[in-house]
Structures are given as structure tokens and as C-alpha cells.
Protein backbone atom coordinates (compact mmCIF):
# COMPACT_ATOMS: atom_id res chain seq x y z
CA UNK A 1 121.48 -54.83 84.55
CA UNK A 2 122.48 -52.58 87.24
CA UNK A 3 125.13 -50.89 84.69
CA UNK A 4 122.34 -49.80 82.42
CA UNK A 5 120.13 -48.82 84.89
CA UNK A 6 123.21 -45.85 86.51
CA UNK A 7 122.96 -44.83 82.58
CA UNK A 8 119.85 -43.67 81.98
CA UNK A 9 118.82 -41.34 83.81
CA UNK A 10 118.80 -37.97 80.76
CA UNK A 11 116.43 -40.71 79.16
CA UNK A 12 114.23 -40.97 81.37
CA UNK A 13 113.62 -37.67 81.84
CA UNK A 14 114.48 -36.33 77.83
CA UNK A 15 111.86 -32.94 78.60
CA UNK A 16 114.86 -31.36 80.90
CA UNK A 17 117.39 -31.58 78.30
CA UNK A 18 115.21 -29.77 75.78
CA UNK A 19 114.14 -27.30 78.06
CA UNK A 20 118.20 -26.84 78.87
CA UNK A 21 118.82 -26.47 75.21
CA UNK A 22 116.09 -23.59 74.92
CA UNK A 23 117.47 -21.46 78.01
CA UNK A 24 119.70 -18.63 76.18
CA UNK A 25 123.45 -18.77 77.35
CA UNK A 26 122.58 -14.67 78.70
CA UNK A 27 119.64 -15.87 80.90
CA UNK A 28 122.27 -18.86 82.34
CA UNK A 29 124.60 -16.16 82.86
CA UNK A 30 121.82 -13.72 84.66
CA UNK A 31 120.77 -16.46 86.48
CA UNK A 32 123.95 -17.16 87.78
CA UNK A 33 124.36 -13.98 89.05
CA UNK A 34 120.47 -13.40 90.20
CA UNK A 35 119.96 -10.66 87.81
CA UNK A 36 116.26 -10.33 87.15
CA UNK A 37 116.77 -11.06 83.38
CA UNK A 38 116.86 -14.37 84.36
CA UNK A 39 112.94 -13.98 85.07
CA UNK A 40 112.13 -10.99 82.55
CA UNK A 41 110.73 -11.45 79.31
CA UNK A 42 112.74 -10.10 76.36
CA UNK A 43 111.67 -6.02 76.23
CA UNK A 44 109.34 -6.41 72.97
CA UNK A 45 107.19 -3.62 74.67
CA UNK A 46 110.23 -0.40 73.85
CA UNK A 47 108.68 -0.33 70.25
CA UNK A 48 106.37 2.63 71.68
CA UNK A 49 108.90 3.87 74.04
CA UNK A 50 110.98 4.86 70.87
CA UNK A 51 108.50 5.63 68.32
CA UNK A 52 108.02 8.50 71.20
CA UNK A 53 111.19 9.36 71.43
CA UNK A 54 111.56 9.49 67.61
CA UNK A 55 108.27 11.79 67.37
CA UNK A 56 110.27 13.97 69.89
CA UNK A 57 113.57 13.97 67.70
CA UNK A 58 111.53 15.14 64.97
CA UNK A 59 109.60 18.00 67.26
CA UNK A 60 112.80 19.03 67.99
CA UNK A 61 114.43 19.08 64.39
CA UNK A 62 112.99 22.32 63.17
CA UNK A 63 114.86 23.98 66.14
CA UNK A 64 118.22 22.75 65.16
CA UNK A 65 117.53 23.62 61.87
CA UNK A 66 117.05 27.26 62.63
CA UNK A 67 119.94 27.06 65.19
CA UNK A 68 122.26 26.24 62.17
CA UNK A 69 120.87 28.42 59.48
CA UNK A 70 121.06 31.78 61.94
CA UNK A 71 124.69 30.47 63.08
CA UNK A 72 125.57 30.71 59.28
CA UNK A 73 124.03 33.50 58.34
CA UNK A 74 125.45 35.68 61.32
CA UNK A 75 128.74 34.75 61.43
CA UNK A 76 129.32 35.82 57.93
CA UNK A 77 127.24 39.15 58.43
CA UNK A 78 129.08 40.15 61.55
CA UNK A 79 126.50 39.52 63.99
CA UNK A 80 127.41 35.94 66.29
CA UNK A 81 125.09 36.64 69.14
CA UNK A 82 121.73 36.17 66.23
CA UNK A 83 122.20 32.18 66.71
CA UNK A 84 121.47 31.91 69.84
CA UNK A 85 118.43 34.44 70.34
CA UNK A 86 116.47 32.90 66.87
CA UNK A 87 117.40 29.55 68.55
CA UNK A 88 114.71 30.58 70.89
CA UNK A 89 111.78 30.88 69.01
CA UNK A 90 110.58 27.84 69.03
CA UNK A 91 110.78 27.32 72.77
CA UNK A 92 108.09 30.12 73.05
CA UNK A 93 106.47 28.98 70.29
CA UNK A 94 103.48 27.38 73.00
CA UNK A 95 102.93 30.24 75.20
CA UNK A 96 99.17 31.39 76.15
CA UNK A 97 97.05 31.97 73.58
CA UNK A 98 95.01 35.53 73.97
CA UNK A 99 91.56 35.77 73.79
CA UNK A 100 89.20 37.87 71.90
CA UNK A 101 87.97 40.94 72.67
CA UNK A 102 84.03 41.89 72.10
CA UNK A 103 83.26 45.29 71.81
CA UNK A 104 80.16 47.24 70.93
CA UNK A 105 80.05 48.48 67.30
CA UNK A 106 76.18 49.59 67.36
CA UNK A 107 73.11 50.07 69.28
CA UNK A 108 69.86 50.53 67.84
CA UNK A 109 66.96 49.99 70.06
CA UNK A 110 67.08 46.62 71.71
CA UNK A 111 69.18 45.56 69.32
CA UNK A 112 72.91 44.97 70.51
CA UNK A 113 75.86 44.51 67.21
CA UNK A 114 78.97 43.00 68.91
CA UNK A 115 81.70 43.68 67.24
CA UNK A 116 85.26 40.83 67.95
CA UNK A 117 88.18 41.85 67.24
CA UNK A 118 92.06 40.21 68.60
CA UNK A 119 93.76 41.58 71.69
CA UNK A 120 96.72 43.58 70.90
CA UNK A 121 100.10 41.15 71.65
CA UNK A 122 102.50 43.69 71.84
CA UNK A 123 104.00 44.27 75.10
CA UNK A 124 105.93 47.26 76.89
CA UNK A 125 109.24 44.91 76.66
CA UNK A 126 108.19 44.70 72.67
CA UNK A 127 108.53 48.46 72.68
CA UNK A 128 111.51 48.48 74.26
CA UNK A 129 113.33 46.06 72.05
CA UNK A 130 111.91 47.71 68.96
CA UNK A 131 113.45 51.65 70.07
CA UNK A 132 116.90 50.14 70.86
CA UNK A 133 117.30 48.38 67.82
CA UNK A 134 116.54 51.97 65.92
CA UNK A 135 119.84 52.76 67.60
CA UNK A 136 121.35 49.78 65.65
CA UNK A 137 124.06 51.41 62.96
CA UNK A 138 123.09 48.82 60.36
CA UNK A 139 119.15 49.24 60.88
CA UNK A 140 119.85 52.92 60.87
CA UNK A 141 121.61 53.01 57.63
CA UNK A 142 118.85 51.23 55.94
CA UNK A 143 116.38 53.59 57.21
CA UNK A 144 118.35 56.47 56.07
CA UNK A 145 118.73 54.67 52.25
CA UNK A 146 114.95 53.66 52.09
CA UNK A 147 114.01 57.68 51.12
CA UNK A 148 111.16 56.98 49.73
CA UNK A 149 109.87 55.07 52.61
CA UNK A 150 108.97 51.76 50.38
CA UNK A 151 109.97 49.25 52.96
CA UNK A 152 109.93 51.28 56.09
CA UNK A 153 106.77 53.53 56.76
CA UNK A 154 105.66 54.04 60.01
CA UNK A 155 102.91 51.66 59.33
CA UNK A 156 105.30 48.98 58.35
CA UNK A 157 107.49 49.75 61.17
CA UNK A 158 104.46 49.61 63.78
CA UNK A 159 103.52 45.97 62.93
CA UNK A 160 107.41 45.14 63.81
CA UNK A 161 106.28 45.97 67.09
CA UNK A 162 103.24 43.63 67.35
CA UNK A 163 105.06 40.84 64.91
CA UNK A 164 107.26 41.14 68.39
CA UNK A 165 104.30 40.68 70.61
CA UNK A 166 103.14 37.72 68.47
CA UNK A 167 106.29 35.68 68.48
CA UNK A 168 106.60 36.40 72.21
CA UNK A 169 110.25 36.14 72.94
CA UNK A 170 112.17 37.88 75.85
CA UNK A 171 112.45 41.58 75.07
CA UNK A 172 116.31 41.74 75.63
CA UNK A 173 116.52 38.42 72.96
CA UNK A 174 115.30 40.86 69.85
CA UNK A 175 118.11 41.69 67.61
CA UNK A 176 118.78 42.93 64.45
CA UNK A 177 117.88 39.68 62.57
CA UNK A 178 114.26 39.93 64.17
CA UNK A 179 113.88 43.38 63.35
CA UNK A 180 114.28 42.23 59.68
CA UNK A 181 112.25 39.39 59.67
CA UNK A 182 109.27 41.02 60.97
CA UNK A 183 110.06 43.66 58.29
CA UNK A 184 110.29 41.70 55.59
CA UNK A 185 107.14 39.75 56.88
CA UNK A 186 105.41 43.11 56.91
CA UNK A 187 106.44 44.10 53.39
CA UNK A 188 105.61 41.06 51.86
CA UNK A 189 102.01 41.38 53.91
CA UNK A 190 101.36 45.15 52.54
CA UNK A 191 103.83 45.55 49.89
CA UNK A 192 105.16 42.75 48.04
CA UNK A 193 107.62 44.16 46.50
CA UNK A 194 110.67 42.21 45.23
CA UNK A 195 112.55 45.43 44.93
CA UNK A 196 112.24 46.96 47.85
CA UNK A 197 112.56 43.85 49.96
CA UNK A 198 115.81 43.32 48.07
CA UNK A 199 117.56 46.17 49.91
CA UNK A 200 117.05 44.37 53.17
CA UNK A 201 119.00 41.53 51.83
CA UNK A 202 121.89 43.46 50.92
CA UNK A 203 122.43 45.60 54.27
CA UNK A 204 121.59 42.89 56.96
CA UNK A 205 123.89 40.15 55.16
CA UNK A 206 126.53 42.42 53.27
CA UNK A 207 126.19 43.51 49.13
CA UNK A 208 128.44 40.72 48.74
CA UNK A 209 127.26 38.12 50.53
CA UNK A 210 123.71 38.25 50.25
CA UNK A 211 123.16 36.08 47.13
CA UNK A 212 124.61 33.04 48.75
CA UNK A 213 123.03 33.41 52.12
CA UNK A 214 119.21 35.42 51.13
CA UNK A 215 118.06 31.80 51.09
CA UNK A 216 119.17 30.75 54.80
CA UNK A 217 117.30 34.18 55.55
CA UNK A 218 113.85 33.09 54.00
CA UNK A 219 114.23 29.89 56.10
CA UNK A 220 114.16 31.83 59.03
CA UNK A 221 111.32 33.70 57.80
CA UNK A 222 109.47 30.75 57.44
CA UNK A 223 110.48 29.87 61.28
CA UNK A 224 109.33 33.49 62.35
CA UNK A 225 106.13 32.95 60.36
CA UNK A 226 105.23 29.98 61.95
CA UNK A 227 106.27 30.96 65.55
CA UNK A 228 104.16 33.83 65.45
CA UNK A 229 100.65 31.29 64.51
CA UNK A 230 100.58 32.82 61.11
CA UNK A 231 99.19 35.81 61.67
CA UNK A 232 100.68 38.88 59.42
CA UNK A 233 97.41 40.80 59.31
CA UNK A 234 97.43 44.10 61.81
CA UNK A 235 94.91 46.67 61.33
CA UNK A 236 95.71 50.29 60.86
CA UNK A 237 93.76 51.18 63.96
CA UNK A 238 96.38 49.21 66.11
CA UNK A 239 99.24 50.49 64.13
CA UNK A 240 98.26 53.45 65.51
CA UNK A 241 97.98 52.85 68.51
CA UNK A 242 101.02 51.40 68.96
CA UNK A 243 102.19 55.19 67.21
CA UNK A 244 100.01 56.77 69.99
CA UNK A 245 101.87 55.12 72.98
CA UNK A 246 105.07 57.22 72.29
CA UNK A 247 103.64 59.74 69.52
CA UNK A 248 107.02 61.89 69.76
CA UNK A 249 109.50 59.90 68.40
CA UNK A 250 110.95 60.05 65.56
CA UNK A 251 110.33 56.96 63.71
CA UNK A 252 106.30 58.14 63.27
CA UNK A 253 107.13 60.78 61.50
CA UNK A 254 108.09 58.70 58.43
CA UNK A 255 104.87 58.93 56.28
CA UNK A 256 104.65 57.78 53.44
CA UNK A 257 104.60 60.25 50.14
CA UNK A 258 103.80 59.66 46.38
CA UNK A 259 106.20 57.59 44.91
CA UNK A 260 107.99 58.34 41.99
């Protein structure tokens, strides 16, 4: 009697072997060591934690996209440093928004026509970047081979300025690439016209070269487009203003004549 009593004791108590059997071998381990996953629960909360951080992968795709696309399209058109200043775009992308400005347009007794119209977004650094990139050889040469002034009027060439303002980079970033996005932007805002827009194709990414990489370019359009809150419209009247702030240079004096 006394032999079968000393062997029973795991049936007298059968609830502490099951509960033995249910403890994982990692929580005996933790235990063991006093690791707090011995007390934890298993982490079935980190399903938002990572649909986050996969919302902020995807936030962040469009940028590596672009970083690729200019990386390809300079190095074979001779201009490495583009990469990394496009690469910014989207990182000033959510800057300030400007308000709206309310002028006057008419008075007639007590009655008072407001008139709203967009703050300019140009800036002096805009400027800046725009006149040293007329000293650019390439930009220079297409200038000089646009004669009839189909792609590069002073009109066109005045909303590269605000296009600047709009996208809102660093002026010291702009570089040739820029200056012919917001070109072609501008062309395709006043102009439209395959032709013509053609030409920039062929002397920012080479006569030979241009049919395999004019399709990396319009992706960066698209990135420029969106950077600057799609908004291609500018008015005459701050076109030329924009003329009026250095009136003397030469780039305003390319107006426009009947085409042939």
C-alpha cells in the first residue's frame, strides 16, 4: 500500500502536467533565464506597426523611382550630378502652401469687386538658378537652334522661372535637367507641339540616344508635374513681371514672330 501511494503523485494532480505540456520550449528557455518573454504575450499587436511601415515604403517608392530614372538618363547624357538634385524633389514636395492674394478689380459706388488671384512663387534664388543655367553650353545651343522661337519665347522661358518657384527646390540644386522639364512642361501647357518639343529630346539626351531614354525623361516630367501641385497655368501678366525684374537681359528679347 505504501508502494502505490510514493507513485502517484502526477495523478493526483494530472492539471500540472497539461499545463507543462502547453508551456512552449522558448518561454521554458526565457524563463530560465528571466527574460520577460517568459511573461509577454506573443506580439499579435505589430500587424499595425508594419502595415505603417509598409504605407511608408510605398510613400517613399516614387522617390527611388525618380532617383533611378535621372541616374540613367544622366549618365548616358553626360550630366552625373542630375541624380542627385531630381532626387530631391520630392523631399520639398510638402513645403508651405501660399496663400491668395485679393486685390481690388472695381469700385462703383458702395459696391466693392474683389478680384483673387495666386501669389507669385518664384523667388530671387529661382532667378538666379534660371540666368546661370543660360550660361549652360547645351541649353545655349538649343536656344541658338530654336530660330523661330517655337519652344523658347520669352514667355515660355518666364514660366521656367515660376515652374522653379513652384517646385521649390534649393536654388543651387537647378540644373540642366530642370531647366528642361519646366520647358517642356511649358510647351506642352501653351504649345503642344510634338515637333518642337522633339528638339529638346535630342539635345538634352544626345541625337542618338534619345529614342531609348525620351521615356525615362517623361517619367520625370510626371515627377516635376506632381511636385509642383499641378499647376502649369501662369498668366501673361506675371510672365512679365518676372521680364520686368531684370528687363535688360538678353533672354527677353526673344519675341516671338510669324511662323513660317
Amino acid at each position: 500500500m505504501e508502494g502505490k501511494a510514493e507513485e502517484s503523485p502526477r495523478q493526483k494532480e494530472p492539471w500540472k502536467e497539461a499545463q507543462e505540456h502547453r508551456i512552449s520550449p522558448a518561454k521554458k528557455a526565457a524563463a530560465r533565464n528571466g527574460s520577460p518573454l517568459a511573461s509577454s504575450p506573443a506580439p499579435l499587436e505589430a500587424g499595425p506597426e508594419q502595415r505603417t511601415r509598409k504605407m511608408r515604403g510605398r510613400k517613399r517608392k516614387k522617390l527611388t523611382d525618380v532617383k533611378a530614372a535621372a541616374h540613367k538618363s544622366s549618365s548616358l547624357a553626360s550630366h552625373p550630378s542630375s541624380s542627385e538634385a531630381v532626387s530631391e524633389l520630392k523631399s520639398w514636395n510638402k513645403r508651405e502652401q501660399r496663400r491668395n492674394i485679393w486685390t481690388i478689380d472695381h469700385i462703383e459706388g458702395t459696391k466693392l469687386r474683389m478680384n483673387k488671384r495666386r501669389r507669385p512663387s518664384y523667388r530671387p534664388e529661382d532667378q538666379e538658378a534660371f540666368y546661370r543655367l543660360l550660361e549652360d553650353p547645351v541649353i545655349q545651343s538649343f536656344l541658338e537652334a530654336d530660330i523661330f522661337l517655337k519652344v523658347s519665347d520669352k514667355y515660355l522661358l518666364s514660366m521656367v522661372v515660376e515652374y522653379f518657384g513652384r517646385v521649390g527646390l534649393p536654388g543651387h540644386l537647378y540644373n540642366r535637367i530642370h531647366f528642361f522639364l519646366a520647358l517642356y512642361i511649358a510647351s506642352d501647357m501653351e504649345e503642344d507641339n510634338p515637333t518642337s518639343k522633339r528638339s529638346i529630346f535630342q539635345f538634352l539626351l544626345g541625337r542618338e540616344h534619345w529614342p531609348d531614354l525620351y521615356k525615362e525623361f517623361l517619367k520625370l516630367k510626371v515627377e516635376f508635374f506632381h511636385v509642383m501641385g499641378h499647376r502649369a497655368w501662369v498668366t501673361p501678366e506675371l510672365c512679365e513681371e518676372i521680364q520686368a525684374q531684370n528687363p535688360h537681359h538678353w533672354v527677353w528679347s526673344r519675341v516671338r514672330q510669324c511662323a513660317p
